[in-house]
Protein backbone atom coordinates (compact mmCIF):
# COMPACT_ATOMS: atom_id res chain seq x y z
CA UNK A 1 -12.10 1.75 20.41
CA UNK A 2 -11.28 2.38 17.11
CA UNK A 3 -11.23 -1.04 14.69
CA UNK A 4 -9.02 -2.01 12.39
CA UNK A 5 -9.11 -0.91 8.51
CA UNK A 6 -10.06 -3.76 6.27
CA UNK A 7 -6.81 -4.11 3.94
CA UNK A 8 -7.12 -7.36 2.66
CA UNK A 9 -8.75 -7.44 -0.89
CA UNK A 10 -11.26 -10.12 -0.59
CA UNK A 11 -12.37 -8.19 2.57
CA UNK A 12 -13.07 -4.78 0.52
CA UNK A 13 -14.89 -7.15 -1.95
CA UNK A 14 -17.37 -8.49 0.26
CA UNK A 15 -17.89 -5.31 2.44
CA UNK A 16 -18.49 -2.95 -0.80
CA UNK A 17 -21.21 -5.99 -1.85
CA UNK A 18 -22.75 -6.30 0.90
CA UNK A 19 -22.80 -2.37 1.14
CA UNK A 20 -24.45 -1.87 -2.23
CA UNK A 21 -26.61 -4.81 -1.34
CA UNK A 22 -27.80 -2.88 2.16
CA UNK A 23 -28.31 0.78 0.41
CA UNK A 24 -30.39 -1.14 -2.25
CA UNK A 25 -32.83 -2.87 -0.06
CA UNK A 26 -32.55 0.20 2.07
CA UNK A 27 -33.80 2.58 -0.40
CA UNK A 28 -36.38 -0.51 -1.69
CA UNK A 29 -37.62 -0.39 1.51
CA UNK A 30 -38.12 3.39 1.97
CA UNK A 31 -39.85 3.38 -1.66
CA UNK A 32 -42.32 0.74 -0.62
CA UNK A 33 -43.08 1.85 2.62
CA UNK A 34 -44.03 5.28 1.54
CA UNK A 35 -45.89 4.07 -1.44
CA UNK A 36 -47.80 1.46 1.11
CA UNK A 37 -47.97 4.21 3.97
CA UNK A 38 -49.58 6.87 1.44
CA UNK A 39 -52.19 4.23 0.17
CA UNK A 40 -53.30 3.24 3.61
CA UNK A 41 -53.88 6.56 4.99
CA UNK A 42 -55.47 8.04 1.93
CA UNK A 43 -57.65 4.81 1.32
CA UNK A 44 -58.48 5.98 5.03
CA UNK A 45 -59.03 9.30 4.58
CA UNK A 46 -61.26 8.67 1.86
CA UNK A 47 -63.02 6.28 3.39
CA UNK A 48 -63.60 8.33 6.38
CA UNK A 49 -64.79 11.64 4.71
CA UNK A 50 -66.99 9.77 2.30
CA UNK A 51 -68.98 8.27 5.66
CA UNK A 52 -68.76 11.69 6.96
CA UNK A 53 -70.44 13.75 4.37
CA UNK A 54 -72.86 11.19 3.82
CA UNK A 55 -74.01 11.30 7.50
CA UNK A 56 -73.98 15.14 7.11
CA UNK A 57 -75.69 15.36 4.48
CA UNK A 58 -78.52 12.87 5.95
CA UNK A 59 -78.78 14.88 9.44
CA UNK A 60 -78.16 17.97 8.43
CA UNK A 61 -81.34 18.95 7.04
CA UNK A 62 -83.08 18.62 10.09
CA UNK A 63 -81.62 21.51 11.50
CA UNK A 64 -83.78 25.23 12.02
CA UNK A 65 -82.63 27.84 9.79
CA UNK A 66 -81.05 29.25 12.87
CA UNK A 67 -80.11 26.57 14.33
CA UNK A 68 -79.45 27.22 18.66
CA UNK A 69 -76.06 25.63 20.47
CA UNK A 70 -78.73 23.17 21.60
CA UNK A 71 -79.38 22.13 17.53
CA UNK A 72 -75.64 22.08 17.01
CA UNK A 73 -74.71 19.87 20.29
CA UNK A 74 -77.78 17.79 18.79
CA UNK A 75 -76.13 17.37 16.04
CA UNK A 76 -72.95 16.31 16.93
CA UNK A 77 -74.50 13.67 19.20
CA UNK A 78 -76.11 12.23 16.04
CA UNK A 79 -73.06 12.01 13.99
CA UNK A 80 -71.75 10.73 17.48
CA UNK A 81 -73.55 7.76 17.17
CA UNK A 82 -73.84 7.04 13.82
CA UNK A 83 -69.79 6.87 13.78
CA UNK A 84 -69.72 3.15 14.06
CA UNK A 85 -66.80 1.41 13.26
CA UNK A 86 -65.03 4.58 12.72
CA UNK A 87 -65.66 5.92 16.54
CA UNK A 88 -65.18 9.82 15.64
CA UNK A 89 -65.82 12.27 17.74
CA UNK A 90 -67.42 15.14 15.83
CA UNK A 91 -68.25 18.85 16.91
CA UNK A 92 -70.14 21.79 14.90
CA UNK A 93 -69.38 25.29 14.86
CA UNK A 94 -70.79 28.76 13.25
CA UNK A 95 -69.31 30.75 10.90
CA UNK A 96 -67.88 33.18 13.86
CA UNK A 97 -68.33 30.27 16.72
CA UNK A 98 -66.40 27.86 18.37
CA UNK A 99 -66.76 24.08 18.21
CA UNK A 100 -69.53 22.63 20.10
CA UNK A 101 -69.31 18.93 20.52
CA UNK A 102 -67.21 16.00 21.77
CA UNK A 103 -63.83 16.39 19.36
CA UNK A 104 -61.16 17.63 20.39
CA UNK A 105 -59.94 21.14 19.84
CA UNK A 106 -59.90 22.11 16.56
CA UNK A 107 -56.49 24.31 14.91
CA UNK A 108 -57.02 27.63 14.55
CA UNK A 109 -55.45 27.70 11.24
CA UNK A 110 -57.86 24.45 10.06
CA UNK A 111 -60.42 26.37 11.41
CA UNK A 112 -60.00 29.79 9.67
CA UNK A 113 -59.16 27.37 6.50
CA UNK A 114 -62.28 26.03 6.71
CA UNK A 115 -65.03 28.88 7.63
CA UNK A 116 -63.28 30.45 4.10
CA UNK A 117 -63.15 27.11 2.28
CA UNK A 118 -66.70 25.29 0.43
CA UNK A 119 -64.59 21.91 0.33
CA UNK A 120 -63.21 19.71 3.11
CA UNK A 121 -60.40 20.21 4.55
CA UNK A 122 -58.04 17.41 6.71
CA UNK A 123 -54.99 17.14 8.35
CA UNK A 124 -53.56 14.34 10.28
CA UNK A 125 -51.34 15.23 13.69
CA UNK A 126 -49.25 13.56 16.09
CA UNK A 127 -50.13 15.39 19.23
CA UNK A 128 -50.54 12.26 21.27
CA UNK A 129 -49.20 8.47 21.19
CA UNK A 130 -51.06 7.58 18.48
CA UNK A 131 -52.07 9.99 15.24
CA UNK A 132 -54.94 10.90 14.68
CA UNK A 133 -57.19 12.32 11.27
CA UNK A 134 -59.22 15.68 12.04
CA UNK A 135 -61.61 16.75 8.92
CA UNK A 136 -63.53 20.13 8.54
CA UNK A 137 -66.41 19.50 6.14
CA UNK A 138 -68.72 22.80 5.50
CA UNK A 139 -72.25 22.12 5.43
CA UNK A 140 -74.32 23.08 2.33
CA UNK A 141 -78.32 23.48 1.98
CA UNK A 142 -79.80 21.94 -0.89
CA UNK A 143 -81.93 24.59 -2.73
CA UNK A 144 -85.87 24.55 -2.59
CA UNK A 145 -87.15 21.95 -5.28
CA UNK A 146 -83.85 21.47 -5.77
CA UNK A 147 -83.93 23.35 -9.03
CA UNK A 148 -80.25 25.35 -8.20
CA UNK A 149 -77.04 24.30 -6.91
CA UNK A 150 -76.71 23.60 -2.93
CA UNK A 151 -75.55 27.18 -0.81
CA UNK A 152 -73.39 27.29 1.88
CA UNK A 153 -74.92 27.25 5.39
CA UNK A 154 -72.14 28.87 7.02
CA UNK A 155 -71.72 25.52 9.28
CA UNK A 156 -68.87 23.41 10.07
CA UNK A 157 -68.86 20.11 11.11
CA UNK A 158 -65.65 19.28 12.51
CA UNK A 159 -64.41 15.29 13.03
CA UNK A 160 -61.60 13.32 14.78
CA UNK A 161 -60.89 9.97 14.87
CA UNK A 162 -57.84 8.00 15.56
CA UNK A 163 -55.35 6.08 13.18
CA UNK A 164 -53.94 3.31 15.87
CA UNK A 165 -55.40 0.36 13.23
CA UNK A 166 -53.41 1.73 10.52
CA UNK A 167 -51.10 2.64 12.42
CA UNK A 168 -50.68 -1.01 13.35
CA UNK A 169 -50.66 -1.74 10.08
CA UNK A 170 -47.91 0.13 9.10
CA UNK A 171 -45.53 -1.04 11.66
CA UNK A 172 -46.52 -4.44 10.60
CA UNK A 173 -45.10 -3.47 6.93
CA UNK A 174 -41.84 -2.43 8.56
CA UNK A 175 -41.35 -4.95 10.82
CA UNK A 176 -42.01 -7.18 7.56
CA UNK A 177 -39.81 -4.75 5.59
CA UNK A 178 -36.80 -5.85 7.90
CA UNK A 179 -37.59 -9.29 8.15
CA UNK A 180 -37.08 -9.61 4.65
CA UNK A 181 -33.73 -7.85 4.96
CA UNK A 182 -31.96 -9.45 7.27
CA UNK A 183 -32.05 -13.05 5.04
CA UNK A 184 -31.44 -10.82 1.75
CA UNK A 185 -28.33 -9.08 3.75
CA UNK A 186 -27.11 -13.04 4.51
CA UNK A 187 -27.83 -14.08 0.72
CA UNK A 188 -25.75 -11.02 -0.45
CA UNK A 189 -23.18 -12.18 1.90
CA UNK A 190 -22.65 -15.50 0.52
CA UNK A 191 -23.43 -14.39 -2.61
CA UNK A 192 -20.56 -11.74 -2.02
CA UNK A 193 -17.93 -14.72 -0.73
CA UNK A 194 -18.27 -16.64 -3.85
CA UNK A 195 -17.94 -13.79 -6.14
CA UNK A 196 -15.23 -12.48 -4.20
CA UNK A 197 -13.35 -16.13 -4.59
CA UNK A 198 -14.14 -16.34 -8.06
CA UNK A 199 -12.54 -12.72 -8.69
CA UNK A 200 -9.06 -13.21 -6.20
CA UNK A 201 -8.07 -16.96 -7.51
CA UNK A 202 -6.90 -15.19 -10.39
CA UNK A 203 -4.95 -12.98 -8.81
CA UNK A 204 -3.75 -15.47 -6.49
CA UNK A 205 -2.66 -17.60 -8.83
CA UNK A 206 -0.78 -14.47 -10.65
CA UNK A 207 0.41 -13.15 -6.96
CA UNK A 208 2.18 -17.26 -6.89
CA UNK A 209 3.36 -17.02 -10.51
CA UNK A 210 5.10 -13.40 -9.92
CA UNK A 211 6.84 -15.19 -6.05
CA UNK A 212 8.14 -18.10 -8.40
CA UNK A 213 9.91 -15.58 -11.10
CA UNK A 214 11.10 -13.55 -8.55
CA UNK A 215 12.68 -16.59 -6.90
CA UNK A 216 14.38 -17.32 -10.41
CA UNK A 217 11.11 -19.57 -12.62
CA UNK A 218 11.45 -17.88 -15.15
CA UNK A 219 9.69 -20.29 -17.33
CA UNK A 220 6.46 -20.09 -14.93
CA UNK A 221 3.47 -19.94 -17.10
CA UNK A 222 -0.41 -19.26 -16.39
CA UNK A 223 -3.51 -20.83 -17.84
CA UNK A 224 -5.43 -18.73 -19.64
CA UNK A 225 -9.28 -19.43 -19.20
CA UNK A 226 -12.63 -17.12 -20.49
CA UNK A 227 -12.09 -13.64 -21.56
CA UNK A 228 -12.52 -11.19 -19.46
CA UNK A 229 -10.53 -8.19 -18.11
CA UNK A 230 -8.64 -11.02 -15.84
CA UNK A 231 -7.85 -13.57 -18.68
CA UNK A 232 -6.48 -10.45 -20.37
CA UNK A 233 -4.16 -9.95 -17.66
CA UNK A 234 -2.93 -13.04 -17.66
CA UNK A 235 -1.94 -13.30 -21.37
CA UNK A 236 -0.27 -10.41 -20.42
CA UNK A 237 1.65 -11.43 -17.49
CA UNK A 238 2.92 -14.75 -19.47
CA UNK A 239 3.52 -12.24 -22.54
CA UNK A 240 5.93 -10.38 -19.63
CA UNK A 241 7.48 -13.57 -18.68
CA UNK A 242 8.34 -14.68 -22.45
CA UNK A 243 10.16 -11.37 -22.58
CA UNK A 244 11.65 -11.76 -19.42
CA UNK A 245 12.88 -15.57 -20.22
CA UNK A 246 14.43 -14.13 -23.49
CA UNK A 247 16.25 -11.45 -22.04
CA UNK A 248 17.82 -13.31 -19.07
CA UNK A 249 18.72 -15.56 -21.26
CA UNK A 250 20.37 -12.95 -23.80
CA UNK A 251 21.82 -11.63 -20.76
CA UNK A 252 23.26 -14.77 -19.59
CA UNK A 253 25.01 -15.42 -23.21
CA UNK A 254 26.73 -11.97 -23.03
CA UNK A 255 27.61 -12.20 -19.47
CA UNK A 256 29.18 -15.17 -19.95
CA UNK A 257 30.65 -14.76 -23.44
CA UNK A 258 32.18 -11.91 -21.50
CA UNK A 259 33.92 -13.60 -19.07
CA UNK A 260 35.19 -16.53 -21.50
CA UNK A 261 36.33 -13.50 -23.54
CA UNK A 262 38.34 -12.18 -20.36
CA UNK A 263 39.46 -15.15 -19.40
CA UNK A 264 40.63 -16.25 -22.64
CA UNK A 265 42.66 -12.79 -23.17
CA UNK A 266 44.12 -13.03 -20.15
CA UNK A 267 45.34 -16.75 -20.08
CA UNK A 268 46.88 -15.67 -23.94
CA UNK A 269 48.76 -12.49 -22.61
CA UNK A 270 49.72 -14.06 -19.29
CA UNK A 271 52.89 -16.05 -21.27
CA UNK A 272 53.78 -13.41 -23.59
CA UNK A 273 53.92 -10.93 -20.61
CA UNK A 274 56.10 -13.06 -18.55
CA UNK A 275 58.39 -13.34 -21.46
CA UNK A 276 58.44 -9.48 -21.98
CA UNK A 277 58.70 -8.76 -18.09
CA UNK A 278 61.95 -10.89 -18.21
CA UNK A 279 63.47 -8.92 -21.17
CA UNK A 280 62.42 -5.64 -19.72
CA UNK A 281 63.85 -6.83 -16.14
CA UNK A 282 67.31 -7.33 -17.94
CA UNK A 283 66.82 -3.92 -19.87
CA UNK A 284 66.27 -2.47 -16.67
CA UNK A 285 69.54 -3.32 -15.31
CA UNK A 286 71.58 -2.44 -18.30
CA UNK A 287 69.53 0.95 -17.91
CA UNK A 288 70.50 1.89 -14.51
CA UNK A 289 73.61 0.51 -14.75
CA UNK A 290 74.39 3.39 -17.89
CA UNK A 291 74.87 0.74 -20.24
CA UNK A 292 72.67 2.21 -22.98
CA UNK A 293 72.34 5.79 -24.05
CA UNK A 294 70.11 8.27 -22.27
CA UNK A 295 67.17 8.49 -25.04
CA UNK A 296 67.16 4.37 -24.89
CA UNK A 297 67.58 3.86 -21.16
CA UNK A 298 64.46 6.18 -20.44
CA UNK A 299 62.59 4.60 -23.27
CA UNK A 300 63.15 1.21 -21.90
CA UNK A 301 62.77 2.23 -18.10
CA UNK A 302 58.78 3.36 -19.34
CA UNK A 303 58.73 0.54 -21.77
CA UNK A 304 59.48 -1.69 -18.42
CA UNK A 305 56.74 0.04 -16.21
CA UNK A 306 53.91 -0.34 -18.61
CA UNK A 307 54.82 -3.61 -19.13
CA UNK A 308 54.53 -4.35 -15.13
CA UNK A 309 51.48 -2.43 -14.89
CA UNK A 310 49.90 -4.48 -17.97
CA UNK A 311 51.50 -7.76 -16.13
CA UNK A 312 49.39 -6.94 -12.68
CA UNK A 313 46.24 -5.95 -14.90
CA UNK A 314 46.12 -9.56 -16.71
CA UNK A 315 46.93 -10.83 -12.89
CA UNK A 316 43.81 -9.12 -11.92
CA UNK A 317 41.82 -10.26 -14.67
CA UNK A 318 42.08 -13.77 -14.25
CA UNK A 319 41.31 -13.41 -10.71
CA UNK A 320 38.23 -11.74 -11.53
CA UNK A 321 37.38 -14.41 -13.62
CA UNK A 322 37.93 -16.79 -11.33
CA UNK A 323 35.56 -15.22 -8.75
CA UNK A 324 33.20 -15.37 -11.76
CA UNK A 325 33.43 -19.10 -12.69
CA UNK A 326 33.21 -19.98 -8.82
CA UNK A 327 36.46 -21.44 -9.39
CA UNK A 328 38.27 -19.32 -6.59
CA UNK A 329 38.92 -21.47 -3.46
CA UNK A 330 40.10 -20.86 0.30
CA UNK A 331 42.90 -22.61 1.92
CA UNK A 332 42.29 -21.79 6.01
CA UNK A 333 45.33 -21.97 7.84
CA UNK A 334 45.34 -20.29 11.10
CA UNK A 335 47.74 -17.56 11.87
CA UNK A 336 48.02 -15.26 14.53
CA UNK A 337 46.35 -11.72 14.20
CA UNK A 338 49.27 -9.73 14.57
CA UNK A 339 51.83 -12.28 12.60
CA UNK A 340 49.26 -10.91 9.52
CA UNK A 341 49.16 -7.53 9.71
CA UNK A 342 52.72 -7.26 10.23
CA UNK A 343 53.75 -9.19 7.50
CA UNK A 344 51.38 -7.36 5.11
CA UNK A 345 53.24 -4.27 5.96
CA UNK A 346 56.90 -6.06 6.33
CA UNK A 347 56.70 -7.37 2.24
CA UNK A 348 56.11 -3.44 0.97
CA UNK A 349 58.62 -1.47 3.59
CA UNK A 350 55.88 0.02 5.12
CA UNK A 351 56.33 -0.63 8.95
CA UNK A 352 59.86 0.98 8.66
CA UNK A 353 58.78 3.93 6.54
CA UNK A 354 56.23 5.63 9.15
CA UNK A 355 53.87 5.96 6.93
CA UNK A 356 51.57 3.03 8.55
CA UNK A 357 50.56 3.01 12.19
CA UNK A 358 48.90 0.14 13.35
CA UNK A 359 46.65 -0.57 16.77
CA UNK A 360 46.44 -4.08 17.74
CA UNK A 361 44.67 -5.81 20.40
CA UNK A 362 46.71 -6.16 23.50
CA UNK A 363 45.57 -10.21 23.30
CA UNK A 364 46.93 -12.07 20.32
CA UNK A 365 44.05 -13.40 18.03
CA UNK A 366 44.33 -16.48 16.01
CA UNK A 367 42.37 -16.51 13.29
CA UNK A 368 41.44 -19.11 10.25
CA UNK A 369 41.90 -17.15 7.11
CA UNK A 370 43.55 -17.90 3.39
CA UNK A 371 46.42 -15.68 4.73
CA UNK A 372 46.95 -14.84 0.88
CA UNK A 373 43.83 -13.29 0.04
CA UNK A 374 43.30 -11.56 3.28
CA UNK A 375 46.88 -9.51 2.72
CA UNK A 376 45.94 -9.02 -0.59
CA UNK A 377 42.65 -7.18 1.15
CA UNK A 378 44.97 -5.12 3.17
CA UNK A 379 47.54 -4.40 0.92
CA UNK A 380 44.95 -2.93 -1.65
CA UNK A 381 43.12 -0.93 1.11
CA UNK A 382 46.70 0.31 2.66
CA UNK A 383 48.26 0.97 -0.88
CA UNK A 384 45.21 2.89 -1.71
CA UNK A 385 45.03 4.82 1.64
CA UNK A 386 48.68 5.90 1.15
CA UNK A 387 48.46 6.80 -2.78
CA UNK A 388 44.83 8.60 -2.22
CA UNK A 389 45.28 9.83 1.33
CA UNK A 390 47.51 11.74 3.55
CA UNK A 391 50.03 10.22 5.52
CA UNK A 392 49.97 8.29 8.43
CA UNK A 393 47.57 5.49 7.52
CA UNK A 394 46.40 3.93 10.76
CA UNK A 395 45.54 0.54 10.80
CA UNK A 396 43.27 -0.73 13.85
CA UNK A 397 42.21 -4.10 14.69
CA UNK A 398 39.87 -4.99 17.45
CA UNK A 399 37.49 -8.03 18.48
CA UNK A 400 34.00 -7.43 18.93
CA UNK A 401 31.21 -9.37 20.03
CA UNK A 402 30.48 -11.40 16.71
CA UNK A 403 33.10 -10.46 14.48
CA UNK A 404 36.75 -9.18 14.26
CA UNK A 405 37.04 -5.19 12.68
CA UNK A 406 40.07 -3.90 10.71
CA UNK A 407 39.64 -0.45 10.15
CA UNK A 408 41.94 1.39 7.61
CA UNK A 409 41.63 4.75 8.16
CA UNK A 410 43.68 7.80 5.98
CA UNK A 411 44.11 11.67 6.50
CA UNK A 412 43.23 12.72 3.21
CA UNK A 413 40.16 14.90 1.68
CA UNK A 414 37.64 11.70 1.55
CA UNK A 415 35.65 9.83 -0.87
CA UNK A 416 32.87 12.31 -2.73
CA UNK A 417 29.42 11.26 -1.14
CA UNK A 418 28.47 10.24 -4.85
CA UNK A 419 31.38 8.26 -5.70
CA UNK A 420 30.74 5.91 -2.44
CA UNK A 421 28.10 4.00 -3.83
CA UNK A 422 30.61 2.81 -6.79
CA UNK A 423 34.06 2.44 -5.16
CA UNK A 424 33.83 -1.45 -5.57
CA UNK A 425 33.02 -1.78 -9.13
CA UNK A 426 35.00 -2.83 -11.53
CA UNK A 427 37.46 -0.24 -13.39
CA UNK A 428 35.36 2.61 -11.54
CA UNK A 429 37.28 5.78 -11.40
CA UNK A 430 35.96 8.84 -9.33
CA UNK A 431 37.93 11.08 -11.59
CA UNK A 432 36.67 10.73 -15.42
CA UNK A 433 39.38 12.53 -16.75
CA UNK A 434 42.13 10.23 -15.60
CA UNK A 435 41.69 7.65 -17.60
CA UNK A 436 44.97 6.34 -16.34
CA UNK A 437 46.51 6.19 -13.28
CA UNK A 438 48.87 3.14 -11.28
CA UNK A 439 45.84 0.89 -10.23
CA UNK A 440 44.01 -1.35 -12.54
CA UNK A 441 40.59 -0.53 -11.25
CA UNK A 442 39.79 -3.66 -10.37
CA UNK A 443 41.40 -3.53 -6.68
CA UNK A 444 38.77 -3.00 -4.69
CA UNK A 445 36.80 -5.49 -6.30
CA UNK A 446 38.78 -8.38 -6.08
CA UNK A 447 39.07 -6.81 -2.40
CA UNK A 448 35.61 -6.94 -1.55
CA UNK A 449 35.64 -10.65 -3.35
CA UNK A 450 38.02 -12.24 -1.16
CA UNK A 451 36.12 -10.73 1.77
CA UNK A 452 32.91 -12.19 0.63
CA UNK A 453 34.78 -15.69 0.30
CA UNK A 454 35.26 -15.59 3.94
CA UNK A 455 31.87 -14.54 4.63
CA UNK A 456 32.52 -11.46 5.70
CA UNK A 457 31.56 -7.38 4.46
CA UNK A 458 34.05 -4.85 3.34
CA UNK A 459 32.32 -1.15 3.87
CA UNK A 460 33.56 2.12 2.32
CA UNK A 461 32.62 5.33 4.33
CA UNK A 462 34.33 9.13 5.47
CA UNK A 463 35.64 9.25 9.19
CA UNK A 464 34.06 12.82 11.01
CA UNK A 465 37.31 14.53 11.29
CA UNK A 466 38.75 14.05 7.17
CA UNK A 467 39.90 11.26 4.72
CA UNK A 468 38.40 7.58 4.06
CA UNK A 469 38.03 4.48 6.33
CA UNK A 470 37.67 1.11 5.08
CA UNK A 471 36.21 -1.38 7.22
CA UNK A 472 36.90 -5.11 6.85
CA UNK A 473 34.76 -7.43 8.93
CA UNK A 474 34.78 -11.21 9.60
CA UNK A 475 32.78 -13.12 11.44
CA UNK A 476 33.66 -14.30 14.92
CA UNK A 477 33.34 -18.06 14.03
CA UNK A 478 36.71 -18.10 12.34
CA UNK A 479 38.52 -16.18 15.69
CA UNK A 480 39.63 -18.40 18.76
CA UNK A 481 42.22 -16.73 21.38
CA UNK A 482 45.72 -18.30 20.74
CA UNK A 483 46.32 -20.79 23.65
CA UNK A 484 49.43 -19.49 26.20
């Protein structure tokens, strides 16, 4: 079963403490039980050999100087008995001869240490349940009137005796040893909650402060307190918010300043342009008409078409302002489906051209729309389809479960995959080096405006086969079925 990661912050806080906390006492532990486990047994060992060679070197000297099995089994008896407390088991050998006595067999490689060795030797082992201490001491002669150093006798007296007391003891230390853990592991525990709360309310508070200007706050401030790496970061993050409440602010002046500016321009223009669009209309007609010379007639038929195409542009521009100020409105009225779409092609010839080919629903759909907006939707998508595209433009409508789908679909080469991202902004054109063209630029975007008035998406994309398709969605609330 495999557990979970720990992702949370405060959780990798108190795990990592409590994690240092275990490896310290841990290798505290280890450290003092060595140190305490080395001091026993040597204080034992010492202990033991000193008792040893004193005992040896009491009995000893009542051996023959060729001393019989019998005088070595003797021997061992004696040192047997005298063991006390310590209950050894001892046994004697030769130089060349094996152990003769009660302890227990000897190493070969102790015993070859110590027939070639003049000090005593030890080792501890673990041959049985509980360890046990085996010493090799060498016997030495004192010298006659003890006038030269002692010589060797060429015995060994061998002893054994086992270690369960301090054995005992030392489980006692570790027993103690994780005693004393377990309440130090609990401390650090607590000890690792409270730093750990101390350390995130911080960054809790900064984690609330960043939700609030993302939401908008901009003027959400933090209180600086002590001066650590912390209170450093939060004189930062209200240093960040300053900036940010001074730029959205400069931002807000120009965006707005903007729009007055458009607004203004276009409200100014809108009466002179209606005035020129009137002469221009009357040129027009002495123009065609062959009124006026060639040179003039052609000069006033372009003077006339700039004029209409600066007219529309103004038109569009105080539209887009009005989407801007939240001043546009709907007025709902419903109309049938079909009524809609034909009379958005009727007004501009297109139904009797060819050029449009539309797919209704065999039910008639009434739906609550500001008919004016809406055919100014498909009017800019059609016009567009037709002036981009290839001929026939098909126009499909259909009811789905939650929402009624226009589709306006062309045959032409498509929409570059890195122009799609930008077809609704304002005065985007894919082509950079036509700086001028029929359309405004701002089509689209006062397309995709009125759709998001009635609370609906407009969606740019290339069919499978070739050209563009613009889909037009609204929600299904506004459709009911027109009543036979």
């Amino acid at each position: 079963m495999r557990l979970p990661l720990a992702r949370g912050l405060r959780t990798r806080l108190v795990v990592a403490f409590l994690l240092v906390a275990a490896l310290s006492a841990l290798i505290t532990a280890a450290l003092t039980f060595r140190q305490a486990r080395g001091a026993i047994l040597q204080r034992t060992q010492n202990a033991a050999v000193h008792d040893l060679r004193l005992q040896t070197d009491s009995l000893a000297p009542n051996l023959p100087a060729e001393p019989t099995d019998d005088d070595l089994r003797g021997l061992s008896r004696q040192l047997d008995r005298v063991g006390g407390a310590r209950g050894w088991n001892t046994a004697v050998s030769r130089a060349d001869g094996p152990p003769l006595g009660t302890a227990s067999p000897v190493g070969t490689a102790l015993g070859a240490a110590a027939r070639k060795s003049n000090t005593t030797l030890y080792e501890r082992t673990d041959r049985s349940d509980v360890p046990r201490l085996l010493i090799a001491m060498p016997v030495n002669y004192e010298a006659r009137g003890g006038t030269s150093a002692a010589k060797p006798s060429g015995l060994v007296v061998y002893a054994t005796f086992a270690l369960g007391a301090e054995q005992a003891d030392i489980s006692a230390l570790i027993a103690a040893a994780w005693a004393g853990a377990v309440p130090a592991l609990a401390f650090a525990a607590v000890a690792a909650l409270f730093a750990a709360r101390r350390v995130l309310r911080p960054v809790r508070h900064l984690r609330t402060a960043a939700e609030k200007i993302t939401s908008g706050a901009l003027d959400t401030r933090l209180d600086v307190t002590g001066n650590d790496e912390l209170a450093e970061l939060t004189g930062t993050f209200n240093a960040m918010a300053s900036s940010l409440e001074r730029d959205d602010a400069e931002l807000r002046r120009m965006e707005a300043n903007a729009r007055r500016f458009a607004a203004d321009v276009s409200h100014e223009l809108r009466t002179p342009l209606a005035a020129m669009a009137a002469v221009t209309d009357a040129l027009d007609e002495d123009a065609h008409s062959g009124q006026l010379p060639p040179d003039t007639a052609d000069a006033v038929l372009l003077i006339s078409d700039e004029t209409r195409k600066l007219s529309r542009m103004v038109e569009d521009l105080m539209e887009i302002s009005r989407f801007d100020a939240g001043a546009a409105a709907l007025h709902l009225d419903e109309v049938p489906l079909r009524t809609l779409l034909l009379k958005t092609l009727t007004l501009r010839g297109w139904n009797e051209s060819g050029q449009v080919v539309t797919r209704l629903p065999d039910r008639d759909v009434r739906v609550r729309v500001d008919a004016r907006r809406v055919d100014v939707v498909l009017a800019n998508l059609i016009a567009n389809a037709l002036r981009h595209g290839t001929p026939p433009v098909t126009v499909e409508a259909r009811v789905l479960d939650d929402s009624l789908v226009i589709d306006v679909a062309d045959r032409g080469p498509g929409i570059p995959e890195d122009v799609l991202p930008y077809v609704f902004d304002r005065f985007y054109k894919a082509d950079v080096a036509r700086t001028r063209s029929e359309g405004s630029g701002l089509g689209l975007a006062i397309a995709r405006e009125n759709v998001r008035l009635h609370g609906g998406t407009l969606t740019a994309a290339n069919s499978r086969d070739s050209g563009a398709v613009f889909t037009l969605s609204l929600p299904i609330a506004t459709l009911r079925e027109e009543q036979a």
